[in-house]
PDB file of N, CA and C in Angstrom:
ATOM      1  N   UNK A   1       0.837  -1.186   0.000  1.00  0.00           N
ATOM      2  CA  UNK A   1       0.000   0.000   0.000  1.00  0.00           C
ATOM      3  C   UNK A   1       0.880   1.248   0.000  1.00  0.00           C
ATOM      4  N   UNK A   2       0.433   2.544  -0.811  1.00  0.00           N
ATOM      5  CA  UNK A   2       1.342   3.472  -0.776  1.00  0.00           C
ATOM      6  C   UNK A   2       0.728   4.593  -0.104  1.00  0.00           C
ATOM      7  N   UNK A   3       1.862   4.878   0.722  1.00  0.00           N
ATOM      8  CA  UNK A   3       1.075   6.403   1.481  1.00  0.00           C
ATOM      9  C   UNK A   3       1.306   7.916   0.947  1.00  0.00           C
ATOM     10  N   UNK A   4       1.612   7.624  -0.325  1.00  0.00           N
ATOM     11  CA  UNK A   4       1.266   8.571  -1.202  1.00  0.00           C
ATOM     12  C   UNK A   4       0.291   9.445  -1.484  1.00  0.00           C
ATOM     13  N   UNK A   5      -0.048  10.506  -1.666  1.00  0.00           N
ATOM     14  CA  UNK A   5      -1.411  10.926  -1.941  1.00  0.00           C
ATOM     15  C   UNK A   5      -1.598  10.681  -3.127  1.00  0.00           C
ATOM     16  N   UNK A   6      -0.725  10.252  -4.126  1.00  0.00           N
ATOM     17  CA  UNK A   6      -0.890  10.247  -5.523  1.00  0.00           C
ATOM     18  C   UNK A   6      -1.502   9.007  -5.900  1.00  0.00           C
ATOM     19  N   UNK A   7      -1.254   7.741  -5.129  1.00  0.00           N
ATOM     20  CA  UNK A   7      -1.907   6.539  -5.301  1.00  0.00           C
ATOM     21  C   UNK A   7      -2.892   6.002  -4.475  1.00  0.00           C
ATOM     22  N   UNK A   8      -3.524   6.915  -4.120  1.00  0.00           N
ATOM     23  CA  UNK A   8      -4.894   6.759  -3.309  1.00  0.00           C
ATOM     24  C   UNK A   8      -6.003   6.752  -4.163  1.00  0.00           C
ATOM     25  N   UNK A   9      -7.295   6.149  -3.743  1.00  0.00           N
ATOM     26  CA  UNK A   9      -8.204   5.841  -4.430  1.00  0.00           C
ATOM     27  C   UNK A   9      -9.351   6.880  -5.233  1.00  0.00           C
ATOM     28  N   UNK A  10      -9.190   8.346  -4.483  1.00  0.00           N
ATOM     29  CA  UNK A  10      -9.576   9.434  -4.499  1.00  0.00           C
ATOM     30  C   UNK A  10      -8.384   9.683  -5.908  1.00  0.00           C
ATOM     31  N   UNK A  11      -7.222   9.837  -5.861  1.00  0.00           N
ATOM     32  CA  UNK A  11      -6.470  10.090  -6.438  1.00  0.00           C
ATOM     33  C   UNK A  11      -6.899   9.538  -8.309  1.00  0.00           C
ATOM     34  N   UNK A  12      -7.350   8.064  -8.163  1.00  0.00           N
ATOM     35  CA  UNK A  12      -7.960   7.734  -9.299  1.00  0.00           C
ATOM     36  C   UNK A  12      -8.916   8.032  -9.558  1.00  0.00           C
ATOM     37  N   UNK A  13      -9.974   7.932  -9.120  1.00  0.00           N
ATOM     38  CA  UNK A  13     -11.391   8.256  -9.574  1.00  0.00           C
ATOM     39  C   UNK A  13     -11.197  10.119 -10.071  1.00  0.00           C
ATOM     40  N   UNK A  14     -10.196  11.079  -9.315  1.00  0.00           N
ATOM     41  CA  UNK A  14     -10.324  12.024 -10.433  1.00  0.00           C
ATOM     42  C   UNK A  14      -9.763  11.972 -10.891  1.00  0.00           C
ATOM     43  N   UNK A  15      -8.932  10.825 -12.246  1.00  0.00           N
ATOM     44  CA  UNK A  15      -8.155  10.856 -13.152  1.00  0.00           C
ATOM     45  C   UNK A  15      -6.638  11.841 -12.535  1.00  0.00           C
ATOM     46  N   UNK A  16      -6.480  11.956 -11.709  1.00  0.00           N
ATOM     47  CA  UNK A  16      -5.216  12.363 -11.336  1.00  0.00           C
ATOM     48  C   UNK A  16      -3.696  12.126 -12.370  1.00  0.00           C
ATOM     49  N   UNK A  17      -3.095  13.268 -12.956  1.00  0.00           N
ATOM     50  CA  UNK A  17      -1.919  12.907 -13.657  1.00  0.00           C
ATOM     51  C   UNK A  17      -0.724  13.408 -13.482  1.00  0.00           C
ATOM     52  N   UNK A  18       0.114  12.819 -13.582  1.00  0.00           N
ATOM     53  CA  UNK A  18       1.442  13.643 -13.802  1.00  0.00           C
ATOM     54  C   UNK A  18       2.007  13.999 -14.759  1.00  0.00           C
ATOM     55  N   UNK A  19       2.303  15.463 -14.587  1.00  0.00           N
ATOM     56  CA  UNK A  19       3.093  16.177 -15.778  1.00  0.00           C
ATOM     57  C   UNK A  19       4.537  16.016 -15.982  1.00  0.00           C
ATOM     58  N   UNK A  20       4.635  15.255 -16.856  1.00  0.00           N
ATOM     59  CA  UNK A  20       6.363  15.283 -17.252  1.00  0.00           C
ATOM     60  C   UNK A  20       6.529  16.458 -18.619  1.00  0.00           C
ATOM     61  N   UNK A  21       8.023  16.788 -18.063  1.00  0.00           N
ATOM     62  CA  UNK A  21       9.042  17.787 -19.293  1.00  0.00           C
ATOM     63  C   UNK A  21      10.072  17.435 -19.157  1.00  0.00           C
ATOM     64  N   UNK A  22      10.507  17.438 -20.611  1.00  0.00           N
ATOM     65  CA  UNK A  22      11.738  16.858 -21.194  1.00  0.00           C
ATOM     66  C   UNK A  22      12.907  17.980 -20.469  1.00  0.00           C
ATOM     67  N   UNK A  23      14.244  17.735 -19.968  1.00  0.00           N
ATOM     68  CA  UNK A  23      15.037  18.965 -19.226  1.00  0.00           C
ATOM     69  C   UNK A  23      15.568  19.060 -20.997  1.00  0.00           C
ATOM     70  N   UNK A  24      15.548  18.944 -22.302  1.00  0.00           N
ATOM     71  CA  UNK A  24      16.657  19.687 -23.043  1.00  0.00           C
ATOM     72  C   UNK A  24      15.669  20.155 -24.001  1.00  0.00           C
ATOM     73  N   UNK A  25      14.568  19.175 -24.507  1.00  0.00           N
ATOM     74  CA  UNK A  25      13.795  20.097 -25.354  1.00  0.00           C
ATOM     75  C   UNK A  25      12.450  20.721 -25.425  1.00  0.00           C
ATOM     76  N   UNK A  26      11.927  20.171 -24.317  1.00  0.00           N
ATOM     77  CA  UNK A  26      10.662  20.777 -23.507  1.00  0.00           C
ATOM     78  C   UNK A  26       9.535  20.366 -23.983  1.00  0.00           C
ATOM     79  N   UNK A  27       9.977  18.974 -24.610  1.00  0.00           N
ATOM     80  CA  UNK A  27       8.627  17.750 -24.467  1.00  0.00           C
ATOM     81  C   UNK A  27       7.979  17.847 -23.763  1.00  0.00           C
ATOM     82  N   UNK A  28       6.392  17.836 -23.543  1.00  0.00           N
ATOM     83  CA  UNK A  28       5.995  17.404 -22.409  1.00  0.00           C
ATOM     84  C   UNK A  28       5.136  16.451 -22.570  1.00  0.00           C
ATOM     85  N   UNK A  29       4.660  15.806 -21.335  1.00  0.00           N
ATOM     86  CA  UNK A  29       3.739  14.045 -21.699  1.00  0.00           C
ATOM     87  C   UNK A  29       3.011  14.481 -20.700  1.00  0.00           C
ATOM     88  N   UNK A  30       1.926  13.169 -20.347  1.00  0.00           N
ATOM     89  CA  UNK A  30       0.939  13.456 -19.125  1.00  0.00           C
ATOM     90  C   UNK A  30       0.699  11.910 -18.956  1.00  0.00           C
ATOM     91  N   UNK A  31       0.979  11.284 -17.988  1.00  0.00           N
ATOM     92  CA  UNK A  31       0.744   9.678 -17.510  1.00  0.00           C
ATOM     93  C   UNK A  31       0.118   9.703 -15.826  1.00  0.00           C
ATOM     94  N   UNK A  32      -0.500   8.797 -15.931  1.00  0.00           N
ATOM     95  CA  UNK A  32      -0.438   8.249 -14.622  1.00  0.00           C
ATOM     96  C   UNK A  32       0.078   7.605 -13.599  1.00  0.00           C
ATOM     97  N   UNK A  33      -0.202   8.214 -12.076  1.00  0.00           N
ATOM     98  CA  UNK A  33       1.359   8.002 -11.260  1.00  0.00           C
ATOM     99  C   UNK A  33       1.544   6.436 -10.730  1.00  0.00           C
ATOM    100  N   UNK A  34       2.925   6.274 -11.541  1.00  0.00           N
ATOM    101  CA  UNK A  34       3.509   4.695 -11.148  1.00  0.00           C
ATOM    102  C   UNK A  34       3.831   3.979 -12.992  1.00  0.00           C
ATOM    103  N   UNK A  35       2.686   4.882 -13.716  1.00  0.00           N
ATOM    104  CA  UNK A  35       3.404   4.626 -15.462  1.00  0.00           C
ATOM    105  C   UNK A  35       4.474   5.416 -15.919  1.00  0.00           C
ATOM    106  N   UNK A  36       5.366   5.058 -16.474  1.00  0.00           N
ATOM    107  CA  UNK A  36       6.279   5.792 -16.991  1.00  0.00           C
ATOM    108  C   UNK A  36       6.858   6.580 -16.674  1.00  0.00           C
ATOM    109  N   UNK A  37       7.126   6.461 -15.043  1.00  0.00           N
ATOM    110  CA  UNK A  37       7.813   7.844 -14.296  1.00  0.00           C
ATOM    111  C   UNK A  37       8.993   8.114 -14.886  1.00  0.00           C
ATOM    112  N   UNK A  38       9.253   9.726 -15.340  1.00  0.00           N
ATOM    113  CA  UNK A  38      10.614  10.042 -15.730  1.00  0.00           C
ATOM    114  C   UNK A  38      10.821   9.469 -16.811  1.00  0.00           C
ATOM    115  N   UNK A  39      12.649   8.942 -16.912  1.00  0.00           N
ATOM    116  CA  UNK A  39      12.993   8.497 -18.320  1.00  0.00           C
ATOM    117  C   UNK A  39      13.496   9.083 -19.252  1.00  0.00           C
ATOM    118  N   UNK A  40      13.781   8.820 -20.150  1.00  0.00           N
ATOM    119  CA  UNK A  40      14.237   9.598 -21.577  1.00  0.00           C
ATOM    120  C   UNK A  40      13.726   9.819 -22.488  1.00  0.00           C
ATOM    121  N   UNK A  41      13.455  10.934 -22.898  1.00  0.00           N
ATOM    122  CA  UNK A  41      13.018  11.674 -24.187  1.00  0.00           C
ATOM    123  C   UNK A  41      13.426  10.929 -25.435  1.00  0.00           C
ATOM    124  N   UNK A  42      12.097  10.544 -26.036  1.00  0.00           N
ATOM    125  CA  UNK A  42      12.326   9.621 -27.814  1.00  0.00           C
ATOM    126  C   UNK A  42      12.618  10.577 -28.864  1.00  0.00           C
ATOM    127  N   UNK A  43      12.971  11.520 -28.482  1.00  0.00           N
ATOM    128  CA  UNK A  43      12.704  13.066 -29.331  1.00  0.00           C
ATOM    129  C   UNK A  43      13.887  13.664 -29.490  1.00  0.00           C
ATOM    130  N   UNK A  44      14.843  13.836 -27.830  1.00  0.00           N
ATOM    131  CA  UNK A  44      15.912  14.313 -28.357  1.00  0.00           C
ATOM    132  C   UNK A  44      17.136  13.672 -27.193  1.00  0.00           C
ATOM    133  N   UNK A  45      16.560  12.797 -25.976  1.00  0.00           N
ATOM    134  CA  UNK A  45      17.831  12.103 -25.299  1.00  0.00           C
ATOM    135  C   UNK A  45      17.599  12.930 -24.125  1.00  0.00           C
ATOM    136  N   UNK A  46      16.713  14.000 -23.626  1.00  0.00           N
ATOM    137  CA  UNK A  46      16.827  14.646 -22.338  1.00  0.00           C
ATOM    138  C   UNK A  46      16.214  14.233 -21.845  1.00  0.00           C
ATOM    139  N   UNK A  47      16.632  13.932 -20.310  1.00  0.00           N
ATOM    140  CA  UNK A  47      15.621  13.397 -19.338  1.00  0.00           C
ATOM    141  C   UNK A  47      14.486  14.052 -18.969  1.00  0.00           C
ATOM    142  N   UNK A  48      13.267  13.499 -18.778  1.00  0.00           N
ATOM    143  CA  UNK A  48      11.894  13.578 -18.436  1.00  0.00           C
ATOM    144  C   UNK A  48      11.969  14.214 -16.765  1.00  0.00           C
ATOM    145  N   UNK A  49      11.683  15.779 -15.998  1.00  0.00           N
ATOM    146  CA  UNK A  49      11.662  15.437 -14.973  1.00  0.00           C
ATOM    147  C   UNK A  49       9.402  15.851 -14.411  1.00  0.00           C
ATOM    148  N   UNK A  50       9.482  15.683 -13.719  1.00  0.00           N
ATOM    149  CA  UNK A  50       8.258  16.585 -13.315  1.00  0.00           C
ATOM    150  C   UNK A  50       8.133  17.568 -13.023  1.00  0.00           C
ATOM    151  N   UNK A  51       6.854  18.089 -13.507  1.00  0.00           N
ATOM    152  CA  UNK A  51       6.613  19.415 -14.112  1.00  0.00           C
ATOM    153  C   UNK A  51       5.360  20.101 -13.568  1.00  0.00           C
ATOM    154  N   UNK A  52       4.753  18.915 -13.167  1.00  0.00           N
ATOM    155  CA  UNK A  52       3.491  19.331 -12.286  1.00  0.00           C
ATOM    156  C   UNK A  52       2.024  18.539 -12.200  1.00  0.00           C
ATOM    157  N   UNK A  53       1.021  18.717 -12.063  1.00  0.00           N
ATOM    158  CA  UNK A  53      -0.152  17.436 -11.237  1.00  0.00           C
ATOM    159  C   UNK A  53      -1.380  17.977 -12.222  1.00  0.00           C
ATOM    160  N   UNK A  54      -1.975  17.015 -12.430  1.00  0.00           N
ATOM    161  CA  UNK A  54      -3.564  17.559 -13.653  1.00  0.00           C
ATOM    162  C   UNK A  54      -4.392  16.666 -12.711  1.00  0.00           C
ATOM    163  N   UNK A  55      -6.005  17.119 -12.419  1.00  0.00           N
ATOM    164  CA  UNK A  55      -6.756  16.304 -12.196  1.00  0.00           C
ATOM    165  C   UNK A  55      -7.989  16.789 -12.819  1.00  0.00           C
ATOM    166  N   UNK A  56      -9.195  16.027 -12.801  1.00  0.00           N
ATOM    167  CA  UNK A  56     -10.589  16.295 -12.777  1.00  0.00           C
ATOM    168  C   UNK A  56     -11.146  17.047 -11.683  1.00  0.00           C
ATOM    169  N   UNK A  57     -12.060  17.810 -11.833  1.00  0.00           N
ATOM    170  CA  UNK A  57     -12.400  18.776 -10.508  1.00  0.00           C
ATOM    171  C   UNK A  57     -13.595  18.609 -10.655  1.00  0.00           C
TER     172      UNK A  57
END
């Protein structure tokens, strides 16, 4: 179980996301938390950091 606020059950039901940006070319993506955290950019090799939180209201 995670005591995260991000993986709480509230957390899903409003579609809760995380914002990733690329640090070199300013990709940005939107996944859900525990998919695809971070990583490398298919675009240009810069790492993915977080960028900030999207939900349903």
């Amino acid at each position: 179980m995670y005591d995260d606020y991000r993986y709480c059950d509230e957390a899903r039901e409003r579609n809760f996301m995380l914002l990733w940006k690329c640090n070199k070319c300013g990709h940005e993506r939107e996944d859900q938390p525990g998919i695809n955290e971070g990583g490398k950019c298919g675009y240009c090799d810069g790492m993915y950091e977080i960028a900030g939180e999207s939900y349903d209201s």
